[in-house]
PDB file of N, CA and C in Angstrom:
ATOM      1  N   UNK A   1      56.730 -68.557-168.769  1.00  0.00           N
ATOM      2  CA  UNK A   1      55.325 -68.796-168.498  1.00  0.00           C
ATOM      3  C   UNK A   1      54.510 -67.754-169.250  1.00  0.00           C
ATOM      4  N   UNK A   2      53.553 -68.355-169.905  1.00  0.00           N
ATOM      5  CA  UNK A   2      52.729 -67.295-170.683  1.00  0.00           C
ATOM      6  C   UNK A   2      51.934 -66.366-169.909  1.00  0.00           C
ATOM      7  N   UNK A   3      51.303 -64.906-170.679  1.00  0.00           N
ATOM      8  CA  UNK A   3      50.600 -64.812-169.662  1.00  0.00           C
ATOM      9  C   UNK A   3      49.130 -64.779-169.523  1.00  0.00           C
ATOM     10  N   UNK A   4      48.625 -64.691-168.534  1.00  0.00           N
ATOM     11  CA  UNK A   4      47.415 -65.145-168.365  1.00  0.00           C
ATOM     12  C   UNK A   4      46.290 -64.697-169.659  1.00  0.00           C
ATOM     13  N   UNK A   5      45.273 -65.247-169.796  1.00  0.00           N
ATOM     14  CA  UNK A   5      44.145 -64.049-170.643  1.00  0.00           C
ATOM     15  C   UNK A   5      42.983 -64.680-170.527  1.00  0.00           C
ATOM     16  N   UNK A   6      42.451 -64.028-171.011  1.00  0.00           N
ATOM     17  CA  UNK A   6      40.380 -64.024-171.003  1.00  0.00           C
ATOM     18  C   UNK A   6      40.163 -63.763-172.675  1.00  0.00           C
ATOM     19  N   UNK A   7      39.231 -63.874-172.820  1.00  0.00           N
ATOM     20  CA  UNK A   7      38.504 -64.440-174.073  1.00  0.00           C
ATOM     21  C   UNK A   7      37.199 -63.817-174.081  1.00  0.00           C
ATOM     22  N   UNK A   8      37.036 -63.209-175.212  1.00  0.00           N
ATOM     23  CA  UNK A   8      35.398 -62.520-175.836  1.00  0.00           C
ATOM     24  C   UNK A   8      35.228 -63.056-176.946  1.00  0.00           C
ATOM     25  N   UNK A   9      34.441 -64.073-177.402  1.00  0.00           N
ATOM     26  CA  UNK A   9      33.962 -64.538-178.532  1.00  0.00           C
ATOM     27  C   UNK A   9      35.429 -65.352-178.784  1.00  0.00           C
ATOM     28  N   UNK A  10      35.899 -65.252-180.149  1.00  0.00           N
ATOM     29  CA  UNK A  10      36.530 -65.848-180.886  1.00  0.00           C
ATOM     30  C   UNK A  10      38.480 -64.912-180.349  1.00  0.00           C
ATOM     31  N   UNK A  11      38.636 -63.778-179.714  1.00  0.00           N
ATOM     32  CA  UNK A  11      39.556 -62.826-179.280  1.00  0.00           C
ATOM     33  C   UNK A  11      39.982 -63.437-178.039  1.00  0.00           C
ATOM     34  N   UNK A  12      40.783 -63.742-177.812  1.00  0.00           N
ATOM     35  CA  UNK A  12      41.748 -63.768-176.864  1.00  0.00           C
ATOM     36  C   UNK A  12      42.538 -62.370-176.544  1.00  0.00           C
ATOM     37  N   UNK A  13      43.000 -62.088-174.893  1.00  0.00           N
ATOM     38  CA  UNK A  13      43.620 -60.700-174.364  1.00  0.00           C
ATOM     39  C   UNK A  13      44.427 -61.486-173.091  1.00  0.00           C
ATOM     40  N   UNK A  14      45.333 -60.763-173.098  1.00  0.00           N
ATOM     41  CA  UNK A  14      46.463 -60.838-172.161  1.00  0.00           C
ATOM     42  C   UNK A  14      46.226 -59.676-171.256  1.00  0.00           C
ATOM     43  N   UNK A  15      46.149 -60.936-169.901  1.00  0.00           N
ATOM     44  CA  UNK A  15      45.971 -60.021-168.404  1.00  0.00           C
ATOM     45  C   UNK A  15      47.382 -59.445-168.071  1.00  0.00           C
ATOM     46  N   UNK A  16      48.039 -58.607-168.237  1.00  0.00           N
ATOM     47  CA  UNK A  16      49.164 -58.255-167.086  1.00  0.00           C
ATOM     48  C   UNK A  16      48.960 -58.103-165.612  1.00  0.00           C
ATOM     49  N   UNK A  17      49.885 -58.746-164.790  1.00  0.00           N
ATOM     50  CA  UNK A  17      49.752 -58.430-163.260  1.00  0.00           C
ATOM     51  C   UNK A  17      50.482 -57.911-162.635  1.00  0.00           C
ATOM     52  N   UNK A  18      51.723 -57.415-163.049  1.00  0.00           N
ATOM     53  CA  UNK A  18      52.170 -56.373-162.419  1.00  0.00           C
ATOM     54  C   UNK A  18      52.399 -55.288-162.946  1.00  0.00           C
ATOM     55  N   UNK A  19      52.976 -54.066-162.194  1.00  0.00           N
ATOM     56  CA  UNK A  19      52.682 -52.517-162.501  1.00  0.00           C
ATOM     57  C   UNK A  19      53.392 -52.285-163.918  1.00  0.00           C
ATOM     58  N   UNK A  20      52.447 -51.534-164.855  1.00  0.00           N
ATOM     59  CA  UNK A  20      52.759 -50.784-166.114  1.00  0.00           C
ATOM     60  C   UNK A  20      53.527 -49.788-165.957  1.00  0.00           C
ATOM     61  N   UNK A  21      54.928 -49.604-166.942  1.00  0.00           N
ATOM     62  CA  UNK A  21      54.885 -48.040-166.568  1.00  0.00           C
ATOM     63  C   UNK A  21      55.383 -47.864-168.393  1.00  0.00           C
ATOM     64  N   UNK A  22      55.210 -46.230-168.583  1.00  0.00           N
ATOM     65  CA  UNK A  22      56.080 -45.569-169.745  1.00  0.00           C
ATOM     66  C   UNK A  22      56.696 -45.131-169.447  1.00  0.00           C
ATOM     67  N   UNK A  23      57.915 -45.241-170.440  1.00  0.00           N
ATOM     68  CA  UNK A  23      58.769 -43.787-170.485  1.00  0.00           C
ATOM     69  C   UNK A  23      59.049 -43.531-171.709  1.00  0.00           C
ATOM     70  N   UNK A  24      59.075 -41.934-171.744  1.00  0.00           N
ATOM     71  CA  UNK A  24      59.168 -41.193-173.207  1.00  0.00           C
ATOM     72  C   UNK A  24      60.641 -40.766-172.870  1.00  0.00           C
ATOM     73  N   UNK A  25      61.176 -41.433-174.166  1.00  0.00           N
ATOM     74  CA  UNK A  25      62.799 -40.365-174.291  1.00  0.00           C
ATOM     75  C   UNK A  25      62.903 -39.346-175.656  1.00  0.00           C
ATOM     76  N   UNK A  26      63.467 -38.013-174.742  1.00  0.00           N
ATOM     77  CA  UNK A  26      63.611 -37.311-175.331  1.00  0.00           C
ATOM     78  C   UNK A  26      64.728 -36.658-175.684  1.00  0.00           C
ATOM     79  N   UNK A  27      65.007 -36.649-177.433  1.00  0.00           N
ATOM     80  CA  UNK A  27      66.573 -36.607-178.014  1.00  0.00           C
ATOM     81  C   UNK A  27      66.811 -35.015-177.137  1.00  0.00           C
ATOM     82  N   UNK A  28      68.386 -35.290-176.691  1.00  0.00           N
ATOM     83  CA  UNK A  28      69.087 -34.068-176.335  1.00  0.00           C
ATOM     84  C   UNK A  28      70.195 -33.938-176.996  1.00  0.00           C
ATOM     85  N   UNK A  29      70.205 -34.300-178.284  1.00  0.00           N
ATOM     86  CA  UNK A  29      71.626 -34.172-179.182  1.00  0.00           C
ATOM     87  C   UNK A  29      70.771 -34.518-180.707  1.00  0.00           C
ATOM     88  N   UNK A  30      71.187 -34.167-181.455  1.00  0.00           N
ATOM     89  CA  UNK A  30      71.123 -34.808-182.890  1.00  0.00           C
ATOM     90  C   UNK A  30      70.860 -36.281-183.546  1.00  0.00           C
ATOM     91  N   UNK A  31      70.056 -36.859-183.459  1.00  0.00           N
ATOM     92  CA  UNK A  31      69.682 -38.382-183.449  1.00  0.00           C
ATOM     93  C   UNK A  31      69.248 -38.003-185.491  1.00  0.00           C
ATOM     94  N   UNK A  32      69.164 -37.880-185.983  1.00  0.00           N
ATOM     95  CA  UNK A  32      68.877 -37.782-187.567  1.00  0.00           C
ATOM     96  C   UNK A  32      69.859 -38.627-188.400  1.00  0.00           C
ATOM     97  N   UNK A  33      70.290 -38.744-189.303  1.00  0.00           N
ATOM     98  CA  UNK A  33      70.917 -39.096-190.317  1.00  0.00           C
ATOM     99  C   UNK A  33      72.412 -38.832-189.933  1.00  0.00           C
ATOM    100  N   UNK A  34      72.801 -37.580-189.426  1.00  0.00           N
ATOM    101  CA  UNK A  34      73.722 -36.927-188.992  1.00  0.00           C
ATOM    102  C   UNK A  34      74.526 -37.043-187.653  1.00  0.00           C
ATOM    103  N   UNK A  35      74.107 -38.231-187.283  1.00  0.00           N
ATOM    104  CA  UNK A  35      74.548 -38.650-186.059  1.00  0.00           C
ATOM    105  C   UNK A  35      75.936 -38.685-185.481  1.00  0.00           C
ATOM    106  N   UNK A  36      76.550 -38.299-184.268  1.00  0.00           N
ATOM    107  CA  UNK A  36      78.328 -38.177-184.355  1.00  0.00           C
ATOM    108  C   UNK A  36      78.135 -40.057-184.048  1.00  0.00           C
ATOM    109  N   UNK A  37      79.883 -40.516-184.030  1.00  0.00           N
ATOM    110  CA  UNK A  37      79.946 -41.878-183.992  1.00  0.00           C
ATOM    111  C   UNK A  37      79.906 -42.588-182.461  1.00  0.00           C
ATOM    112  N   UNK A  38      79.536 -41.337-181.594  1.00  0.00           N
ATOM    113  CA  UNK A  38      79.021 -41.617-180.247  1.00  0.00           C
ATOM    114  C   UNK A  38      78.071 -41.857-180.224  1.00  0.00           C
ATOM    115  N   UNK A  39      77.052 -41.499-180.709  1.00  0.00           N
ATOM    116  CA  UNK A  39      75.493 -41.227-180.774  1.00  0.00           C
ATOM    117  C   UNK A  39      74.871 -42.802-181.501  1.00  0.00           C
ATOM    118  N   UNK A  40      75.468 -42.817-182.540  1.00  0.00           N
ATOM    119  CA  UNK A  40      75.538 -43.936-182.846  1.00  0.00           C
ATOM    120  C   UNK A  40      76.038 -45.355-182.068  1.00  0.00           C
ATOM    121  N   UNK A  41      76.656 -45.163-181.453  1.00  0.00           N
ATOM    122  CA  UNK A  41      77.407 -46.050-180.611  1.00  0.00           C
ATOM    123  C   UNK A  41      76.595 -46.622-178.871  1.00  0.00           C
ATOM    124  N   UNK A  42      76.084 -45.351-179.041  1.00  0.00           N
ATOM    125  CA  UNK A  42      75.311 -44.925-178.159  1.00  0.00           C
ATOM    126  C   UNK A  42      73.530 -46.076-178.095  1.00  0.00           C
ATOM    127  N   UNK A  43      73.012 -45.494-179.457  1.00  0.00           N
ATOM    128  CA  UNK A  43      71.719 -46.070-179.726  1.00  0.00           C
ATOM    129  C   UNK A  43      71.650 -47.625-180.184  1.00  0.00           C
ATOM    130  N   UNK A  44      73.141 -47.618-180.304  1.00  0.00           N
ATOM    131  CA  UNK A  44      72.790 -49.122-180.642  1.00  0.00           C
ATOM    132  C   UNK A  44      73.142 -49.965-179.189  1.00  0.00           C
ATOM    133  N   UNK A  45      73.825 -49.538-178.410  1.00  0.00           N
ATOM    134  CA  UNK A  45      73.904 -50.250-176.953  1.00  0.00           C
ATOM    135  C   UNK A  45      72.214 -49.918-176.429  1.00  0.00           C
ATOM    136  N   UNK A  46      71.471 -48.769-177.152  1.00  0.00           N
ATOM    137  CA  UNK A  46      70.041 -48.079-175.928  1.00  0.00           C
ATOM    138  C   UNK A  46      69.426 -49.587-177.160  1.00  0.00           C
ATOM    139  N   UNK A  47      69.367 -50.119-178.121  1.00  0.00           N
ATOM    140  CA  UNK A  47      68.510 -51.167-179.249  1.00  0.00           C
ATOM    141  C   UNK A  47      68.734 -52.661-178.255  1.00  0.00           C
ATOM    142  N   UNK A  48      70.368 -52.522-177.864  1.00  0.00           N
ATOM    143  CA  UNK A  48      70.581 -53.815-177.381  1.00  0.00           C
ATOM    144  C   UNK A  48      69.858 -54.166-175.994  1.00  0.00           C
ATOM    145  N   UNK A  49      69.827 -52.949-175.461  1.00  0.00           N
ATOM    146  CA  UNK A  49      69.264 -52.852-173.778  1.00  0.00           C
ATOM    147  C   UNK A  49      67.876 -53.322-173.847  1.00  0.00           C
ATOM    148  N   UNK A  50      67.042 -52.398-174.906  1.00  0.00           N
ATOM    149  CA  UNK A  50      65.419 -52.496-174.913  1.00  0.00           C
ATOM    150  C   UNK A  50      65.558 -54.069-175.735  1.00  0.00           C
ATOM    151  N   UNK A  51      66.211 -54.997-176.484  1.00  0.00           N
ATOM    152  CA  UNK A  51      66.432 -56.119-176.928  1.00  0.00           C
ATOM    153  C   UNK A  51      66.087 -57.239-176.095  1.00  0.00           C
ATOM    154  N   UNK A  52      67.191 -56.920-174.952  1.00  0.00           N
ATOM    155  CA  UNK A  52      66.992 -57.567-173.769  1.00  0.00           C
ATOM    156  C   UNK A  52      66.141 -57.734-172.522  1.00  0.00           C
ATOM    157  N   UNK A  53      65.777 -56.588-172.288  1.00  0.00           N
ATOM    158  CA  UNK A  53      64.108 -56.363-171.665  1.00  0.00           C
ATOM    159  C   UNK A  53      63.207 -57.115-172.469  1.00  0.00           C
ATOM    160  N   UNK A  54      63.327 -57.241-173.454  1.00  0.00           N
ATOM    161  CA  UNK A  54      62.225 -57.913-174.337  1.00  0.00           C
ATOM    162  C   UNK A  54      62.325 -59.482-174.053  1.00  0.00           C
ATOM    163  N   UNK A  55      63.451 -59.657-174.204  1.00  0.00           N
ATOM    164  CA  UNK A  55      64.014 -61.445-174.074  1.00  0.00           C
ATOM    165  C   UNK A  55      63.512 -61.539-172.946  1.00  0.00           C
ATOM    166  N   UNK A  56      63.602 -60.828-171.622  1.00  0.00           N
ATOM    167  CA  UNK A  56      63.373 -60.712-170.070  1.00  0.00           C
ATOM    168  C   UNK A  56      61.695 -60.940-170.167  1.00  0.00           C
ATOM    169  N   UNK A  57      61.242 -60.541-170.982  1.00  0.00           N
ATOM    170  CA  UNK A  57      59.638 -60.217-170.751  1.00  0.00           C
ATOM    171  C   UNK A  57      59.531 -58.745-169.829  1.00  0.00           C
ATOM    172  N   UNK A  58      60.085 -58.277-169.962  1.00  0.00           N
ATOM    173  CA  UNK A  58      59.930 -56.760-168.955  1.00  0.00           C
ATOM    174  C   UNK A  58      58.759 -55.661-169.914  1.00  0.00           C
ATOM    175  N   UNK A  59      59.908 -56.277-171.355  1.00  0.00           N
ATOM    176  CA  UNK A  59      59.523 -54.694-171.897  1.00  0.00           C
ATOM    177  C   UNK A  59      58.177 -55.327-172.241  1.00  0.00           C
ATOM    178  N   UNK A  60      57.080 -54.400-172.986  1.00  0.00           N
ATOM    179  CA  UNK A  60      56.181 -54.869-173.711  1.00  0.00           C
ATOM    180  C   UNK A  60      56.234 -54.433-174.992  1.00  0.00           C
ATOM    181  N   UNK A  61      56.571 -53.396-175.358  1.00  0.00           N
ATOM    182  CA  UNK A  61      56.738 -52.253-176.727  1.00  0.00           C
ATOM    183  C   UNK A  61      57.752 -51.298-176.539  1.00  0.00           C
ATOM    184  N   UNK A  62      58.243 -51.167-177.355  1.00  0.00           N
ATOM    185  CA  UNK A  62      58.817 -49.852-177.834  1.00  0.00           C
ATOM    186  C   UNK A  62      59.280 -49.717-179.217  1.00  0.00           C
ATOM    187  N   UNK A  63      59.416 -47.857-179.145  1.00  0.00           N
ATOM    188  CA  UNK A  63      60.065 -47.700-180.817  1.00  0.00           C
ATOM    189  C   UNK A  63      59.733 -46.101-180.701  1.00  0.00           C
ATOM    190  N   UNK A  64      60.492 -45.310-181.421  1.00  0.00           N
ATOM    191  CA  UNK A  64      60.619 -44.291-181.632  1.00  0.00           C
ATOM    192  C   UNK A  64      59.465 -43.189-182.230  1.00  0.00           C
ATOM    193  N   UNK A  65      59.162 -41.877-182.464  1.00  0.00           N
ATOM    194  CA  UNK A  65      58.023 -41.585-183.629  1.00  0.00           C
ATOM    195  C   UNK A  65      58.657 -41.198-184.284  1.00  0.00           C
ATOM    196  N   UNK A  66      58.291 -41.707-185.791  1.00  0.00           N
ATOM    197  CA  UNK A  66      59.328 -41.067-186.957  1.00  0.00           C
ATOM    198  C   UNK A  66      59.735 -39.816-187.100  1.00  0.00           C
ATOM    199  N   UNK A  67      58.851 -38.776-186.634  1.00  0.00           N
ATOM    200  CA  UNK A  67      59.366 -37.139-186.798  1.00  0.00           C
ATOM    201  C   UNK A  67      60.793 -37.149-185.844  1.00  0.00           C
ATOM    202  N   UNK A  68      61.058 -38.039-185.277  1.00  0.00           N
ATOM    203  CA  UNK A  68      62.203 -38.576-183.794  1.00  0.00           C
ATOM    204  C   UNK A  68      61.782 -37.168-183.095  1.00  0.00           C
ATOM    205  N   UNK A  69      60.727 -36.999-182.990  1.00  0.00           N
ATOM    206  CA  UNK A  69      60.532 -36.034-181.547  1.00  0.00           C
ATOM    207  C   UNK A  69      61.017 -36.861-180.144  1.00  0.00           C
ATOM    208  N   UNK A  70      60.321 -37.966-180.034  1.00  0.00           N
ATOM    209  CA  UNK A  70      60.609 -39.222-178.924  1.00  0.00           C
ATOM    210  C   UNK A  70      60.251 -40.275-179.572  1.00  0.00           C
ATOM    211  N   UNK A  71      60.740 -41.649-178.447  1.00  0.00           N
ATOM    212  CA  UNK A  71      60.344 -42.680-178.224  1.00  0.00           C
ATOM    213  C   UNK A  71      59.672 -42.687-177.232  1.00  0.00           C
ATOM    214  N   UNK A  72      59.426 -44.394-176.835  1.00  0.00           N
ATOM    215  CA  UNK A  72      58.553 -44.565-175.809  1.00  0.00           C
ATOM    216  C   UNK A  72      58.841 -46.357-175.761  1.00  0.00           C
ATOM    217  N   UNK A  73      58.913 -46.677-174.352  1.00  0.00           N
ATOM    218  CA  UNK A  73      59.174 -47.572-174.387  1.00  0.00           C
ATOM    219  C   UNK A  73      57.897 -48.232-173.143  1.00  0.00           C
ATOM    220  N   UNK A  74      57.229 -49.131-173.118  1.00  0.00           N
ATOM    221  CA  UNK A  74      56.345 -49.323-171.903  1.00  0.00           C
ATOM    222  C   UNK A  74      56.306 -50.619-171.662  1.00  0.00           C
ATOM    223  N   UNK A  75      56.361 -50.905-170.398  1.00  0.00           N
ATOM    224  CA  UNK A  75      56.864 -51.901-169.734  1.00  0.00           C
ATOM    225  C   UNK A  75      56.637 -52.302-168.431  1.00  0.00           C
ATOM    226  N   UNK A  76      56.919 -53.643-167.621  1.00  0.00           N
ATOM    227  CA  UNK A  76      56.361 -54.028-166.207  1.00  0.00           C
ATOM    228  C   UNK A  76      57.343 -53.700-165.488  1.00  0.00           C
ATOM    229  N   UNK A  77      57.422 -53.713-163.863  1.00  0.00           N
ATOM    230  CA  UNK A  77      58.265 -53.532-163.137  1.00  0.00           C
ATOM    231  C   UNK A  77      57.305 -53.935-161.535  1.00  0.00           C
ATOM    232  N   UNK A  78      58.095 -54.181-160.536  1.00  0.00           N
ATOM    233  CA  UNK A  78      57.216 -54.592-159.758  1.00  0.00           C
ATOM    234  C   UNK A  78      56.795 -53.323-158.783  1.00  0.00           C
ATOM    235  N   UNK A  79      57.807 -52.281-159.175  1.00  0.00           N
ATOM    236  CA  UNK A  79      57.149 -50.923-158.197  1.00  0.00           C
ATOM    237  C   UNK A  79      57.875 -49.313-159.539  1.00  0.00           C
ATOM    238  N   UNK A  80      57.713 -48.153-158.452  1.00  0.00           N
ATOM    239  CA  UNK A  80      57.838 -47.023-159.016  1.00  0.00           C
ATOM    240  C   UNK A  80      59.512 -47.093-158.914  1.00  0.00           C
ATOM    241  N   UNK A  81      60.014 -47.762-157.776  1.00  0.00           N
ATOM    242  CA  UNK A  81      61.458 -47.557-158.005  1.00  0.00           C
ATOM    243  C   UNK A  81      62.218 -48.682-159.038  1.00  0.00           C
ATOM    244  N   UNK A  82      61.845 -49.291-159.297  1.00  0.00           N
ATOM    245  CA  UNK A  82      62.249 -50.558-160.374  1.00  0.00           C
ATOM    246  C   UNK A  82      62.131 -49.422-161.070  1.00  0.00           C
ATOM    247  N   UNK A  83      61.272 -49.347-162.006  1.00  0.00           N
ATOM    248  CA  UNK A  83      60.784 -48.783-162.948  1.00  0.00           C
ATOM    249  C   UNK A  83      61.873 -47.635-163.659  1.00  0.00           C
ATOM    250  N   UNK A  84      62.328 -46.521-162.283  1.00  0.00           N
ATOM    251  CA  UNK A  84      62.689 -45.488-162.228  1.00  0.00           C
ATOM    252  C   UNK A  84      64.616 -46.164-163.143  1.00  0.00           C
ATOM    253  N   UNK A  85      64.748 -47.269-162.176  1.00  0.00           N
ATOM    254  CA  UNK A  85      66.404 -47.790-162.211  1.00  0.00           C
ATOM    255  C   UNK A  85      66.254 -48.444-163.591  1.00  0.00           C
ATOM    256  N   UNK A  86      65.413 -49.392-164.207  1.00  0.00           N
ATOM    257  CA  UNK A  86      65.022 -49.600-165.870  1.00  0.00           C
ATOM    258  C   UNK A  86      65.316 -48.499-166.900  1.00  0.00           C
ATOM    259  N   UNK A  87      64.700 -47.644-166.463  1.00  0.00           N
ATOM    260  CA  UNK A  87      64.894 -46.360-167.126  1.00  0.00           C
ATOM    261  C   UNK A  87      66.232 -45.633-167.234  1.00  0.00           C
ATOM    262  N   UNK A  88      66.203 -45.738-166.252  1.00  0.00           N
ATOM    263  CA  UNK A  88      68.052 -44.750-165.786  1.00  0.00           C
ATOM    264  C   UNK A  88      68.911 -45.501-166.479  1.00  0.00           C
ATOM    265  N   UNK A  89      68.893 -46.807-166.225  1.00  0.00           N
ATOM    266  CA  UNK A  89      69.882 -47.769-166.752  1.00  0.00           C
ATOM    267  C   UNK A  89      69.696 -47.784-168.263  1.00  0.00           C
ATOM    268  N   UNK A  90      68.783 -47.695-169.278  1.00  0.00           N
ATOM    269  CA  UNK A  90      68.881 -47.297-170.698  1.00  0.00           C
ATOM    270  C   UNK A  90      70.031 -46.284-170.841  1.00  0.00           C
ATOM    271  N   UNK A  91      71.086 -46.903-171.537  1.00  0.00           N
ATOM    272  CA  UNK A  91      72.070 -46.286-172.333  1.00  0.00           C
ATOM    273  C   UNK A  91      71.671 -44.630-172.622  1.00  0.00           C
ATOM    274  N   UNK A  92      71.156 -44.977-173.651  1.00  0.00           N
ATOM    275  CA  UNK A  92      70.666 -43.200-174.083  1.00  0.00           C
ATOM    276  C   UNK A  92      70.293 -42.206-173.019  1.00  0.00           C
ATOM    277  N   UNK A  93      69.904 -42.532-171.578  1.00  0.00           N
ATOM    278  CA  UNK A  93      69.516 -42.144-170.722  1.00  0.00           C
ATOM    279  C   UNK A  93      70.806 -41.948-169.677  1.00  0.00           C
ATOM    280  N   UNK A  94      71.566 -42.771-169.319  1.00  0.00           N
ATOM    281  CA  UNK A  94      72.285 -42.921-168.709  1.00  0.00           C
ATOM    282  C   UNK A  94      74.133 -42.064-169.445  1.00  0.00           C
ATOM    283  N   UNK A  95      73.964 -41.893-170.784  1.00  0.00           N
ATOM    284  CA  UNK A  95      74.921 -42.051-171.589  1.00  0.00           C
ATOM    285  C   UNK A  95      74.672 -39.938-171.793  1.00  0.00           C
ATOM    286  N   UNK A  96      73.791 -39.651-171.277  1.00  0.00           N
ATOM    287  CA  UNK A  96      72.984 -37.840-171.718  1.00  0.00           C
ATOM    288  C   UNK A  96      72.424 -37.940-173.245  1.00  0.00           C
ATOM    289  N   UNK A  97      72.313 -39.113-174.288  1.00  0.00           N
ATOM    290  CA  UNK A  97      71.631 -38.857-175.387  1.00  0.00           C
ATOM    291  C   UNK A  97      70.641 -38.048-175.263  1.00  0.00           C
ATOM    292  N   UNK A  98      69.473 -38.864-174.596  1.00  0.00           N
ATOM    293  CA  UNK A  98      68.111 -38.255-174.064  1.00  0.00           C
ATOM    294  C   UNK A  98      67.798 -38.211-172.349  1.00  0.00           C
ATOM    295  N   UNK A  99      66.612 -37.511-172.955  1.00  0.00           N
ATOM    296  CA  UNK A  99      66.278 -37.423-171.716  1.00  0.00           C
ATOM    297  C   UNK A  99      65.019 -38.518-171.145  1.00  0.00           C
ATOM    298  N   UNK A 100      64.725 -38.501-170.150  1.00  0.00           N
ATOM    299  CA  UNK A 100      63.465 -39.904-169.615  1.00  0.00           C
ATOM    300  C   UNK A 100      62.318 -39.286-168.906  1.00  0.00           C
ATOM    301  N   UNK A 101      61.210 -39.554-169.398  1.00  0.00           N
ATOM    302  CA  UNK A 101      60.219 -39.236-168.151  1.00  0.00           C
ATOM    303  C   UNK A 101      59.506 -40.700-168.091  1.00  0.00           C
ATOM    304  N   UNK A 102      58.772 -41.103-166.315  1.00  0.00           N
ATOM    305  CA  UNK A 102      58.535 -41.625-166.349  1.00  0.00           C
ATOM    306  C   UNK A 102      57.308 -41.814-165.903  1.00  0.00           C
ATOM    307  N   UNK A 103      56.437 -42.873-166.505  1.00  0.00           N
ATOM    308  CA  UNK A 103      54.571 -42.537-165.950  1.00  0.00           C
ATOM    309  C   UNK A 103      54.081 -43.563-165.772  1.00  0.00           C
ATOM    310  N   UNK A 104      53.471 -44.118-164.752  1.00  0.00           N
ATOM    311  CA  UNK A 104      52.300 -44.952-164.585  1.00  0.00           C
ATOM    312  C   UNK A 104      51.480 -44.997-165.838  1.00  0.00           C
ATOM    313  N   UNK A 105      51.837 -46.215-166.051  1.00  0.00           N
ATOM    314  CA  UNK A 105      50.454 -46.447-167.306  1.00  0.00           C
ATOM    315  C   UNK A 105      49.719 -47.696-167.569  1.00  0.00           C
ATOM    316  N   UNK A 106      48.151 -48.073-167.663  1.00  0.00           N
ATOM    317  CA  UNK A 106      47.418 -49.108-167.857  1.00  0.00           C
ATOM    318  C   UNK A 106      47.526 -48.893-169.122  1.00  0.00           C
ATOM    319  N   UNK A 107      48.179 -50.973-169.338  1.00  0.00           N
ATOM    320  CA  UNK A 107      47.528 -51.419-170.663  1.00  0.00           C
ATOM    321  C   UNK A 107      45.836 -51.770-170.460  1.00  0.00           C
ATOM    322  N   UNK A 108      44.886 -51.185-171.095  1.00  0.00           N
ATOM    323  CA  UNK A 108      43.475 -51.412-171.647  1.00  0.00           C
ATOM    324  C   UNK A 108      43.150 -52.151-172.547  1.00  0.00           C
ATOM    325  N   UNK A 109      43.812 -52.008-173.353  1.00  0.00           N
ATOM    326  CA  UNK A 109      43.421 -52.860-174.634  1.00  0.00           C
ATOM    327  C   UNK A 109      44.777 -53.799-175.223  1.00  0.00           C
ATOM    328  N   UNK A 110      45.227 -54.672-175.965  1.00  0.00           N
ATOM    329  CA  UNK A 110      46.092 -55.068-176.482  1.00  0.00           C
ATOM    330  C   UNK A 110      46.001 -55.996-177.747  1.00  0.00           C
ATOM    331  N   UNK A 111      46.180 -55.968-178.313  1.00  0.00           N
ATOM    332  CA  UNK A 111      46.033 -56.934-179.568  1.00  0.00           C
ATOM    333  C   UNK A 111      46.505 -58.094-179.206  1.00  0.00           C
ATOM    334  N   UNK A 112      46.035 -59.265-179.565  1.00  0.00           N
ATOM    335  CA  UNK A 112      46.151 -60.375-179.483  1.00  0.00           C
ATOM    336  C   UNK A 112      47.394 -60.954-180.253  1.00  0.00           C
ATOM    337  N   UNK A 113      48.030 -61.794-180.129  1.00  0.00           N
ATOM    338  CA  UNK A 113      49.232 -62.498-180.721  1.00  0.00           C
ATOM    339  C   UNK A 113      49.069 -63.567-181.777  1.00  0.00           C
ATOM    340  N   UNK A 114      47.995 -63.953-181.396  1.00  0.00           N
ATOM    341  CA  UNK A 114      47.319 -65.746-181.602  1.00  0.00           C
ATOM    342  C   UNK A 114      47.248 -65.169-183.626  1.00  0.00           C
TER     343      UNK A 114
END
């Protein structure tokens, strides 16, 4: 089911209705070029996970910042403890790659799809 939106002029926006949250992960091992074949092994099960949140409609975005200080992944959940077990359950998180914080966050604005 799509989701809902409202309209200004010629722009279409997507309402979300249930709770936003982020989480920033932060590398606790070597994520660069130089990666051991765990790490690797590792990020591509944390690609397949956030893959599937996506297929789910959970996730909304994610992706890394190129300096790989962190990622960030932001997404629905229906409370603070969903949210918390989404998170935990990411590979890289669950696996000690990185680390997770997690935050309440409103989408405000969003670009349109159309």
């Amino acid at each position: 089911m799509p989701f809902p939106r409202w309209s200004v002029g010629t722009r279409s926006f997507i309402i979300l209705n249930k709770n936003t949250f982020l989480y920033r992960i932060i590398p606790k091992v070597d994520v660069s070029e130089n990666m051991s074949p765990e790490t690797i092994a590792t990020m591509g099960k944390h690609f397949q996970y956030l893959k599937e949140l996506l297929e789910r409609k959970v996730l909304i975005l994610a992706g890394p910042c190129l300096d790989r200080e962190f990622g960030v992944a932001i997404f629905e959940a229906q409370d603070e403890e969903e949210a918390k077990e989404i998170m935990n359950n990411d590979p890289c998180i669950s696996e000690g790659v990185m680390s997770g914080e997690l935050h309440s966050f409103r989408v405000s604005l969003l670009r349109s799809t159309e």
